[in-house]
Protein backbone atom coordinates (compact mmCIF):
# COMPACT_ATOMS: atom_id res chain seq x y z
CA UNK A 1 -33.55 -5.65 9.83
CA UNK A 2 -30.42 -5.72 12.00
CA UNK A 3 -31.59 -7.52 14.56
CA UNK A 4 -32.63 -10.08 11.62
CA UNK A 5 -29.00 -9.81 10.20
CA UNK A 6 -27.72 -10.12 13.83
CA UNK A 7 -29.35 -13.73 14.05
CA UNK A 8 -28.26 -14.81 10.64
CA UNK A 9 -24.75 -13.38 10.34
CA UNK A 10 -22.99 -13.37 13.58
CA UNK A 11 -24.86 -16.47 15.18
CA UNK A 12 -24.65 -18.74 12.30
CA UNK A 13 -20.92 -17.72 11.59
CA UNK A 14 -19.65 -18.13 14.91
CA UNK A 15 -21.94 -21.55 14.58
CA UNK A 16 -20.00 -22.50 11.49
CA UNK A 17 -16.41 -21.79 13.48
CA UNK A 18 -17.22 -23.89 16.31
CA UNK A 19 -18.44 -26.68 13.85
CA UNK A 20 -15.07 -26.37 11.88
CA UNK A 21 -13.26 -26.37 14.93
CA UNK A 22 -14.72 -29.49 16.71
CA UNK A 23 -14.11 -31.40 13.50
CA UNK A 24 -10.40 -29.84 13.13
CA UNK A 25 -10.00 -31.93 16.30
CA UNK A 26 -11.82 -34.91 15.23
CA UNK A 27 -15.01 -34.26 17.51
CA UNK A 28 -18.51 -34.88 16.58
CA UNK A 29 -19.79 -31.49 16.80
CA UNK A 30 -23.46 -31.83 16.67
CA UNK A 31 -23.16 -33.47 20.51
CA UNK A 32 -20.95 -31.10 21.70
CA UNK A 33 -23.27 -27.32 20.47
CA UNK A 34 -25.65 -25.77 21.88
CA UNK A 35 -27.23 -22.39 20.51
CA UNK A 36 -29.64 -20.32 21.75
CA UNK A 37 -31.25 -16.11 21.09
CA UNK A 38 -33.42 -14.17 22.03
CA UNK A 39 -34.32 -10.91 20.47
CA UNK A 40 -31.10 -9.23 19.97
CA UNK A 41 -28.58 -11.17 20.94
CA UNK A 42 -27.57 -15.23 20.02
CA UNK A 43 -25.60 -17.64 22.62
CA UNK A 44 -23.14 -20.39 21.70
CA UNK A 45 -22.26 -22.94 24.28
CA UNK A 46 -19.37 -24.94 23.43
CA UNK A 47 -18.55 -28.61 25.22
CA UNK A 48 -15.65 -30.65 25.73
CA UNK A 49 -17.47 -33.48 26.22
CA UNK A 50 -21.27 -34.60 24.51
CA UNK A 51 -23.72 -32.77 26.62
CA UNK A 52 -25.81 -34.91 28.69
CA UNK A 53 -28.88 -35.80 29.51
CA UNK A 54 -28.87 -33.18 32.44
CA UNK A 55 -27.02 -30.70 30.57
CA UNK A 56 -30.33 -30.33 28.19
CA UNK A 57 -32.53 -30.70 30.87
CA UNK A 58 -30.99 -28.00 32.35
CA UNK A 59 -30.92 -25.88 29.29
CA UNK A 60 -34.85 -26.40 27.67
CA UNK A 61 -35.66 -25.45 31.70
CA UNK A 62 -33.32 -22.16 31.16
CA UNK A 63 -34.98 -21.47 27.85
CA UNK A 64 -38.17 -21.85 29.09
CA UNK A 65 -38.08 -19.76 32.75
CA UNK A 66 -36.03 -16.92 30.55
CA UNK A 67 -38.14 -16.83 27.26
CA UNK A 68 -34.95 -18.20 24.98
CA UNK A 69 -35.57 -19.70 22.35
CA UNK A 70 -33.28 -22.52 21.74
CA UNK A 71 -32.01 -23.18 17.76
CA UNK A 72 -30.04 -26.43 18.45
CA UNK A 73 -28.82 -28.66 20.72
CA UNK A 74 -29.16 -32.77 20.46
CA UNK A 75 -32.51 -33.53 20.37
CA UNK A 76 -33.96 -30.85 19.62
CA UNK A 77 -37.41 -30.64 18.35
CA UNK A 78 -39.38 -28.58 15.86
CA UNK A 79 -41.56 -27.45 18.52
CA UNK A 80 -39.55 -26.28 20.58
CA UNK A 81 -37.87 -23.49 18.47
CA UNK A 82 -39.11 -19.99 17.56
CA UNK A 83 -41.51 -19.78 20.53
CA UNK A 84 -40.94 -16.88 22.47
CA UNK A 85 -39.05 -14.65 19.92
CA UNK A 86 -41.00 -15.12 16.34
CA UNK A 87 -39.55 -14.37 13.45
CA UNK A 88 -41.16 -15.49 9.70
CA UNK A 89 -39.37 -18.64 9.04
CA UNK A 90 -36.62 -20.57 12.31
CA UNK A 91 -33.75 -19.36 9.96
CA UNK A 92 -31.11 -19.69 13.23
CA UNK A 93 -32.42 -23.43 13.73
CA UNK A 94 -32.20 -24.57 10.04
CA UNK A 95 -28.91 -22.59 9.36
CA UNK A 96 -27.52 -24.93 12.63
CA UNK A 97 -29.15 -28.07 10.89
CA UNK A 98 -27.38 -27.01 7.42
CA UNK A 99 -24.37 -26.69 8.82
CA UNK A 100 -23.89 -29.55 10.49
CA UNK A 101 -24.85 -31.86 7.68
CA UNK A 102 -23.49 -33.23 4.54
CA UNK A 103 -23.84 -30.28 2.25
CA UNK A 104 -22.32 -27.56 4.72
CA UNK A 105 -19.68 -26.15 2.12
CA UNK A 106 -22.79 -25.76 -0.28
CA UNK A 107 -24.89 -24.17 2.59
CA UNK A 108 -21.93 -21.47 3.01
CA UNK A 109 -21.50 -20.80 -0.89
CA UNK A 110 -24.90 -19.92 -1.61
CA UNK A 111 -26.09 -18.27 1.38
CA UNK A 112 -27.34 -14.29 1.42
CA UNK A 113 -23.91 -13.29 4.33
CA UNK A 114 -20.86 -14.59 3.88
CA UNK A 115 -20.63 -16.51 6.90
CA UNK A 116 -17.75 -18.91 5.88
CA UNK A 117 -15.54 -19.46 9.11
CA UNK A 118 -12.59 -17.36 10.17
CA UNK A 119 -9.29 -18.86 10.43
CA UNK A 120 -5.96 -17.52 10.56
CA UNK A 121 -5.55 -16.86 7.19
CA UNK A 122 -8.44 -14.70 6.66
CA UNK A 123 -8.82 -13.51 10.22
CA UNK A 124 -12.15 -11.32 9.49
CA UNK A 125 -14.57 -12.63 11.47
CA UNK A 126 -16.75 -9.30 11.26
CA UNK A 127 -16.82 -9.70 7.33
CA UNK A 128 -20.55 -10.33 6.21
CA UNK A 129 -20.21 -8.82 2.88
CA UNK A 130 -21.40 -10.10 -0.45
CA UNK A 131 -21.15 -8.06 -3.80
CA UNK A 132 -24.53 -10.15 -4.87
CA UNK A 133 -26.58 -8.16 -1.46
CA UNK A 134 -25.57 -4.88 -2.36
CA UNK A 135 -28.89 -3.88 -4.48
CA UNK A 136 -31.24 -5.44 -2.28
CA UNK A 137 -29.34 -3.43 0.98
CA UNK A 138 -29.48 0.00 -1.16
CA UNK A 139 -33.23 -1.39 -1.81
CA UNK A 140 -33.97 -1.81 1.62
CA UNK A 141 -32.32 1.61 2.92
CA UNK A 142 -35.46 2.74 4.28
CA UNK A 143 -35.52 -0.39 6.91
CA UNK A 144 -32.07 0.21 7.63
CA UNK A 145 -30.65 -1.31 5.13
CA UNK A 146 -27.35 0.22 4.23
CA UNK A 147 -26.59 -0.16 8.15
CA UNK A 148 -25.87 -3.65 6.95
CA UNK A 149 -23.03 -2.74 5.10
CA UNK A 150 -19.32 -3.72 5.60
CA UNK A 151 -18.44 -0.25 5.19
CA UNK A 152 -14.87 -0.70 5.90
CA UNK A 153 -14.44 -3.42 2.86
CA UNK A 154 -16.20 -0.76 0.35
CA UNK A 155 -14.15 1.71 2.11
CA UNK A 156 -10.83 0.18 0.97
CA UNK A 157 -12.75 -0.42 -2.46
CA UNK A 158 -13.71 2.98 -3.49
CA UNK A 159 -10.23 4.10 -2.30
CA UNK A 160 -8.54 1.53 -4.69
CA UNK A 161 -11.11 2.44 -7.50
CA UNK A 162 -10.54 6.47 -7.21
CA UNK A 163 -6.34 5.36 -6.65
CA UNK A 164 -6.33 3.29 -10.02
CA UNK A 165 -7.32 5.72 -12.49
CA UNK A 166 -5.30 8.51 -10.56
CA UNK A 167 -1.96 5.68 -10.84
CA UNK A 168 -2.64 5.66 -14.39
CA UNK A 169 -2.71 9.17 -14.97
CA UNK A 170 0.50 9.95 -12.84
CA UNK A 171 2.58 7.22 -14.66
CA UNK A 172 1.51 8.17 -18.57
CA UNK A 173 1.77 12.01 -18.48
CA UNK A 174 5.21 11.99 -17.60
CA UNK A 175 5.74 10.30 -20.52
CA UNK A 176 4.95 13.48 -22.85
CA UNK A 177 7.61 15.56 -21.13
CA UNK A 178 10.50 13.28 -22.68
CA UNK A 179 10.32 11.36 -26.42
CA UNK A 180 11.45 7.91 -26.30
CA UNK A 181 15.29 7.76 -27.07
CA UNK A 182 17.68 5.92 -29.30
CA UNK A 183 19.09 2.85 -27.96
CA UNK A 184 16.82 2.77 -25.44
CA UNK A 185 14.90 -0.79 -24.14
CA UNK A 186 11.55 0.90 -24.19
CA UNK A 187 9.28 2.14 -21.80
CA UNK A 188 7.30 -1.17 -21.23
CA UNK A 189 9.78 -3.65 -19.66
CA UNK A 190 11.13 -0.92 -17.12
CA UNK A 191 7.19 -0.19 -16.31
CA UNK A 192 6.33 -3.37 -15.63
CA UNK A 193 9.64 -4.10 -14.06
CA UNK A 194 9.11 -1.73 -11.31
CA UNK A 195 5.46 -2.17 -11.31
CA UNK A 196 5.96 -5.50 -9.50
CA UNK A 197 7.91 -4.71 -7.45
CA UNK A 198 6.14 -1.73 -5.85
CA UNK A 199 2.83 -4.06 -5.92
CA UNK A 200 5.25 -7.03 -4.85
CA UNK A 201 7.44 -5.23 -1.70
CA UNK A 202 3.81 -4.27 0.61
CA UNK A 203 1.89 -7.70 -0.57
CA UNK A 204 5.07 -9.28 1.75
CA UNK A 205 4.98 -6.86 4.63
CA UNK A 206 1.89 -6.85 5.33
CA UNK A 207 0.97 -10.36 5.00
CA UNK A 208 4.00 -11.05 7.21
CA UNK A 209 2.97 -8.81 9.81
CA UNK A 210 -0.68 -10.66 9.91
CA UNK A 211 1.22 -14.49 10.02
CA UNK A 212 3.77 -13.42 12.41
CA UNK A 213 1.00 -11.72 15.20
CA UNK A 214 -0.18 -15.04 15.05
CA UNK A 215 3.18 -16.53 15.44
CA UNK A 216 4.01 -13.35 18.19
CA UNK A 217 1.04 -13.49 19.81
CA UNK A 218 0.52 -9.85 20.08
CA UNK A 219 -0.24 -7.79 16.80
CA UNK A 220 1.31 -4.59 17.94
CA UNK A 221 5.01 -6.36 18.71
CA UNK A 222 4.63 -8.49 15.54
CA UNK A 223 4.08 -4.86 13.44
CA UNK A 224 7.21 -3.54 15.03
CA UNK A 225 9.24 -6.65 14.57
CA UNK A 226 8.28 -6.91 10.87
CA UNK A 227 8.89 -3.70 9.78
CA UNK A 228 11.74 -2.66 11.58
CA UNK A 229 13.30 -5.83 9.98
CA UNK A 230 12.58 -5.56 6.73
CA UNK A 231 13.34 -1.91 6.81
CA UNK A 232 16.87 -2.70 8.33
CA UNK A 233 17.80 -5.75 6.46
CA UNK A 234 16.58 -4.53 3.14
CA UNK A 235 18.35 -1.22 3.87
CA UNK A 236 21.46 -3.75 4.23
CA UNK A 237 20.74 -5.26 0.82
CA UNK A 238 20.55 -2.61 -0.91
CA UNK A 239 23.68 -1.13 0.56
CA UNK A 240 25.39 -4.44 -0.72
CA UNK A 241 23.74 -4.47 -4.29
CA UNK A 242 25.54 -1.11 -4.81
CA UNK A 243 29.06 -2.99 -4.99
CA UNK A 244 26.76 -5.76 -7.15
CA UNK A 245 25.36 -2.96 -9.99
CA UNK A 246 28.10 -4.34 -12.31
CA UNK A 247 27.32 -7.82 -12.08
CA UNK A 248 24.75 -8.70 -14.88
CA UNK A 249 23.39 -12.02 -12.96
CA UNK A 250 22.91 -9.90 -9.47
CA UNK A 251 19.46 -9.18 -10.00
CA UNK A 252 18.97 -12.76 -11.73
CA UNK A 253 19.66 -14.88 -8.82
CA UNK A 254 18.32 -11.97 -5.96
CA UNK A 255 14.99 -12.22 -7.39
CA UNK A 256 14.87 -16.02 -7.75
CA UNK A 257 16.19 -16.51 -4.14
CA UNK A 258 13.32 -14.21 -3.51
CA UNK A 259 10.59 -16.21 -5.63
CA UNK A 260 11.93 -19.22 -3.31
CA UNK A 261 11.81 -17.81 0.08
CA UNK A 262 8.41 -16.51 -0.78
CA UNK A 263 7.22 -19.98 -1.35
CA UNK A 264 8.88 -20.99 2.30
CA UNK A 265 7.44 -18.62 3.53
CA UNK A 266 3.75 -19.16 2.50
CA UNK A 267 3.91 -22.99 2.88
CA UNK A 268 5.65 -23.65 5.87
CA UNK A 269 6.15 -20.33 8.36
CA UNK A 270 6.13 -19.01 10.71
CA UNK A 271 6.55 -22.17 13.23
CA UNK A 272 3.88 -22.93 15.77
CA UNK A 273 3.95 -20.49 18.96
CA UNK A 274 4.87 -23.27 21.52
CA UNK A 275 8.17 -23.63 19.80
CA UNK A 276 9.57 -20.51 21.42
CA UNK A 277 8.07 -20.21 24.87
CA UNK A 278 9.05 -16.05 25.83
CA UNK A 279 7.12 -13.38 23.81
CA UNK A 280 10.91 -11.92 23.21
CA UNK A 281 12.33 -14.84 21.61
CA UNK A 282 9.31 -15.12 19.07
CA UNK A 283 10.10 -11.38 18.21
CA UNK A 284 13.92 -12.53 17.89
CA UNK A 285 13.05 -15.46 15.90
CA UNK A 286 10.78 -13.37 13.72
CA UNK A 287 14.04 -11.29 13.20
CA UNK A 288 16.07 -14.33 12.13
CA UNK A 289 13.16 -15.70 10.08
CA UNK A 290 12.38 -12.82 7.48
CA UNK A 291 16.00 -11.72 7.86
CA UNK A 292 17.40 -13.61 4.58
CA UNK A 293 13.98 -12.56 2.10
CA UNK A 294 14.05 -9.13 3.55
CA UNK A 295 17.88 -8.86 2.91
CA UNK A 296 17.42 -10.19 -0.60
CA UNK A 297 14.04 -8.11 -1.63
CA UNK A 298 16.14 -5.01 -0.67
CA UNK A 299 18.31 -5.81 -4.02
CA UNK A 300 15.74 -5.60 -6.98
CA UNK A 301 15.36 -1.93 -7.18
CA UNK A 302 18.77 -0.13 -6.51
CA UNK A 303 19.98 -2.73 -9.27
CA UNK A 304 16.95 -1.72 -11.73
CA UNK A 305 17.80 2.20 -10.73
CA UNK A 306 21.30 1.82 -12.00
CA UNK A 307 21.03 -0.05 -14.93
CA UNK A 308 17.93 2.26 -16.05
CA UNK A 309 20.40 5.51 -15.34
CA UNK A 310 22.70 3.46 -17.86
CA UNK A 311 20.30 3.31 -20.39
CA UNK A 312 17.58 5.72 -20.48
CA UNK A 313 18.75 7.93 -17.57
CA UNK A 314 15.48 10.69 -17.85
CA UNK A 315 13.24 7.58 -17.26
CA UNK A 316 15.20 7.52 -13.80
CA UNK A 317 12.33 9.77 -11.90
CA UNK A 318 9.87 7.99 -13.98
CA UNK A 319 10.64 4.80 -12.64
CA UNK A 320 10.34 6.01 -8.95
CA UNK A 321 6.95 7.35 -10.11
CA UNK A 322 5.74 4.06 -11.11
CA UNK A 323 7.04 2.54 -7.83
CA UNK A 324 5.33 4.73 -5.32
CA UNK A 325 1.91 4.41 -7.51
CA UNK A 326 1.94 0.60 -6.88
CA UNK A 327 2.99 0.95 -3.36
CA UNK A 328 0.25 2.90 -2.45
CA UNK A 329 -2.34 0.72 -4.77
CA UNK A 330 -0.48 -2.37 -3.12
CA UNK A 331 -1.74 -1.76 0.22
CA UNK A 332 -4.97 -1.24 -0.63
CA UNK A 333 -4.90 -4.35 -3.25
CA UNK A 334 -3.19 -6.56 -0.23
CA UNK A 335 -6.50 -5.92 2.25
CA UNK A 336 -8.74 -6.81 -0.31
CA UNK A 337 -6.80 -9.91 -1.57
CA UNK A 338 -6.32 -10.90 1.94
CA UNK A 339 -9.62 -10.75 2.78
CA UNK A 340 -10.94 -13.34 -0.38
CA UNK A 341 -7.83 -15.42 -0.59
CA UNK A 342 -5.68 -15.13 2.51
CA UNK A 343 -2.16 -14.02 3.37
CA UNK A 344 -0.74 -17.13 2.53
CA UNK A 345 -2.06 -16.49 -1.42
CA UNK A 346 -1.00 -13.15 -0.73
CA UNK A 347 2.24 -14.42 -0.70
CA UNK A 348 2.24 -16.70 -3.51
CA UNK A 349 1.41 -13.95 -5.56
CA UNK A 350 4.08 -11.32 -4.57
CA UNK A 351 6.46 -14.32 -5.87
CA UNK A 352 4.77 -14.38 -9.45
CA UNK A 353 5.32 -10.41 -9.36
CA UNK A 354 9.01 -10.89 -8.62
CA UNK A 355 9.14 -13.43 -11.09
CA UNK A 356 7.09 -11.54 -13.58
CA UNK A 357 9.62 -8.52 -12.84
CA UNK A 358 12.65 -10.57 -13.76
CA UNK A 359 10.86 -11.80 -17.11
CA UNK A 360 10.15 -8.29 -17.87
CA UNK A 361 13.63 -7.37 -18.02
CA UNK A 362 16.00 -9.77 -17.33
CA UNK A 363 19.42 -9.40 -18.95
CA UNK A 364 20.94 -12.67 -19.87
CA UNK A 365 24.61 -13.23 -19.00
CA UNK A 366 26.36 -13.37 -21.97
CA UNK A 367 24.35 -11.09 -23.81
CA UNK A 368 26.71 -8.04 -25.28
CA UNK A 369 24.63 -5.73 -22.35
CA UNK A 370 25.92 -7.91 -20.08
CA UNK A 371 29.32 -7.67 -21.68
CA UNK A 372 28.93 -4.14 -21.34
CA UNK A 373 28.02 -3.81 -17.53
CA UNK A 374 30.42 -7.02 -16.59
CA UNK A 375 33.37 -4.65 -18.02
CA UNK A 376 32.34 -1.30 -15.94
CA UNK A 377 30.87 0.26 -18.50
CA UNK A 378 27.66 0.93 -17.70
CA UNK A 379 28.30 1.92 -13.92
CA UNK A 380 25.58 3.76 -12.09
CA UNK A 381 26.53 7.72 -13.93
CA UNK A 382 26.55 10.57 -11.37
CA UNK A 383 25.89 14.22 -11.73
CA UNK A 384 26.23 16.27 -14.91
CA UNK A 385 27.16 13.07 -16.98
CA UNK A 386 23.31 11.85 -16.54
CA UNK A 387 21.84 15.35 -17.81
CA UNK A 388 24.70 14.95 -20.55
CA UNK A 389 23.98 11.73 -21.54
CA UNK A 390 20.42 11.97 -21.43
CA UNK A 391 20.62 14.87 -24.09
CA UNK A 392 23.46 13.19 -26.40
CA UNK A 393 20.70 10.33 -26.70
């Protein structure tokens, strides 16, 4: 069974890759492949050039003095594969033919692996996994089945699934410590509000940190250069939306500067690598280039802490509750998202969850709230006056 899965997965993926590849470059691929296995193990040979006359000369004599069985090179013929190494059916050799004919996408779509290629925005070449295989793997558990398994994928699944229900519990019991209060804006728009963001902040780091290795060239300096600047410029931001808490439109305009960086961000960066030649001026430019959304996403949640403490001050722990639930859920949520859609989707929809934040509770300038906090009135409280005002309301 593995060695069956090792001829149908990894061979015709990597298959599919060079195929995308050759044609990414305008190439006739079919010319240019040759693939061959024996009992364990497949080979790929990839050309430049068409191979030659010689070349597959050369190759049916290597095949033949070595006991390969070739699965496709031009010319090939239906003799000449599954030979020496027999399996039921050439699967290798018609999975080559598939994929280098007109229906390819449809070849990939319904096939038992998921063998689609691996690019850089869904850099998992090792994922095989289909939900639809699942009962016949558990079926086959006796043949070695479940050794099949992407166990790191169902991994991240379980530990979302067991996370959920645990999120859930952690955000609603709270709620039966405290009654709602007079005056308050509810309990709904400040959940969701804070919701998104949690879910929102991670989707962006860690999607970042997967475009810019690329960008980088080296995973490990493009995780340090990410994180240490979002942690430092949204530190900064929120150290500036302090002196902002007053200002009803602060958190209006933060969030749609946000929404619109997000969109930059997914469509058109990072820049290619050869634009920056030294490893330390790709980390530098890195800096420069999440500097602005990093500075900005740092703004959202000091200014929804202070106008909540306004309000409903008890709902103040509450609210940091919520937020740590979806930032644990949001990592988990981010590798699985990643893995179906790609980062750059990933992206796309932190900026709905900022957006969907702001609809949630946006205060409107002009609106007597905004009267109220444009005058001073409704400044972030401190100490006592937050237990006293809780209990007065």
């Amino acid at each position: 069974m593995g060695r069956v899965f090792l001829l149908l997965g990894d061979g015709l993926k990597l298959f599919a890759m060079a195929v995308e590849m050759l044609r990414a470059r305008g190439l006739e691929p079919g010319s240019r492949l040759a693939l061959i296995r024996g009992w364990q193990t497949s080979t790929l040979l990839v050309g430049q050039r068409p191979l030659s006359g010689t070349d597959v000369v050369r190759l049916r004599e290597f095949c033949e003095e070595r006991g390969f069985d070739p699965a496709w090179f031009a010319g090939i013929r239906p003799d000449e594969v599954n030979r020496h190494h027999r399996v039921r059916r050439p699967w290798l050799h018609e999975g080559a033919v598939a994929l280098l004919g007109r229906d390819a996408e449809g070849f990939l779509a319904d096939y038992k692996f998921q063998i689609a290629p691996a690019t850089g925005e869904r850099p998992f070449y090792f994922h095989f996994f289909r939900w639809s295989l699942l009962p016949e793997l558990i079926a086959l558990r006796g043949q070695g089945g479940l050794t099949l398994l992407d166990t790191g994928y169902l991994v991240i699944t379980a530990t979302l699934a067991l996370a959920l229900p645990l999120s859930i519990v952690l955000i609603l019991v709270p709620l039966a410590a405290f009654g709602r209060a007079r005056g308050a804006p509810g309990r709904l728009r400040p959940a969701i509000y804070f919701l998104c963001l949690g879910l929102a902040f991670l989707f962006v780091e860690i999607a970042c940190m997967q475009r810019y290795g690329l960008f980088i060239g080296h995973p490990l300096f493009a995780a340090a250069a990410v994180l240490v600047g979002f942690l430092m410029f949204a530190g900064a931001g929120s150290l500036v939306a302090a002196k902002l808490r007053h200002r009803p439109s602060a958190v209006n305009w933060a969030v749609t500067g946000i929404v619109g960086l997000l969109v930059v961000q997914a469509i058109a960066l990072p820049p290619p690598p050869g634009m920056v030649e030294s490893v330390a001026g790709r980390v530098a430019a890195t800096f420069l280039l999440i500097a602005p959304l990093a500075f900005l996403m740092g703004m959202p949640f000091p200014l929804g802490l202070s106008r909540l403490a306004t309000e409903t001050a008890p709902y103040v722990p509450w609210a940091w509750g919520i937020n740590g639930c979806a930032s644990v859920m949001s990592a988990l949520l981010a590798a699985l998202l990643s893995v179906h859609l790609g980062y750059s989707a990933v992206l796309l929809l932190a900026a709905a969850l900022y957006a969907a934040a702001l609809l949630a509770w946006r205060t409107p300038v002009g609106s007597p709230r905004a009267r109220m906090i444009s005058s001073g009135c409704l400044g972030l409280p401190q100490g006592p006056n937050v237990q006293a005002r809780g209990r007065e309301e």
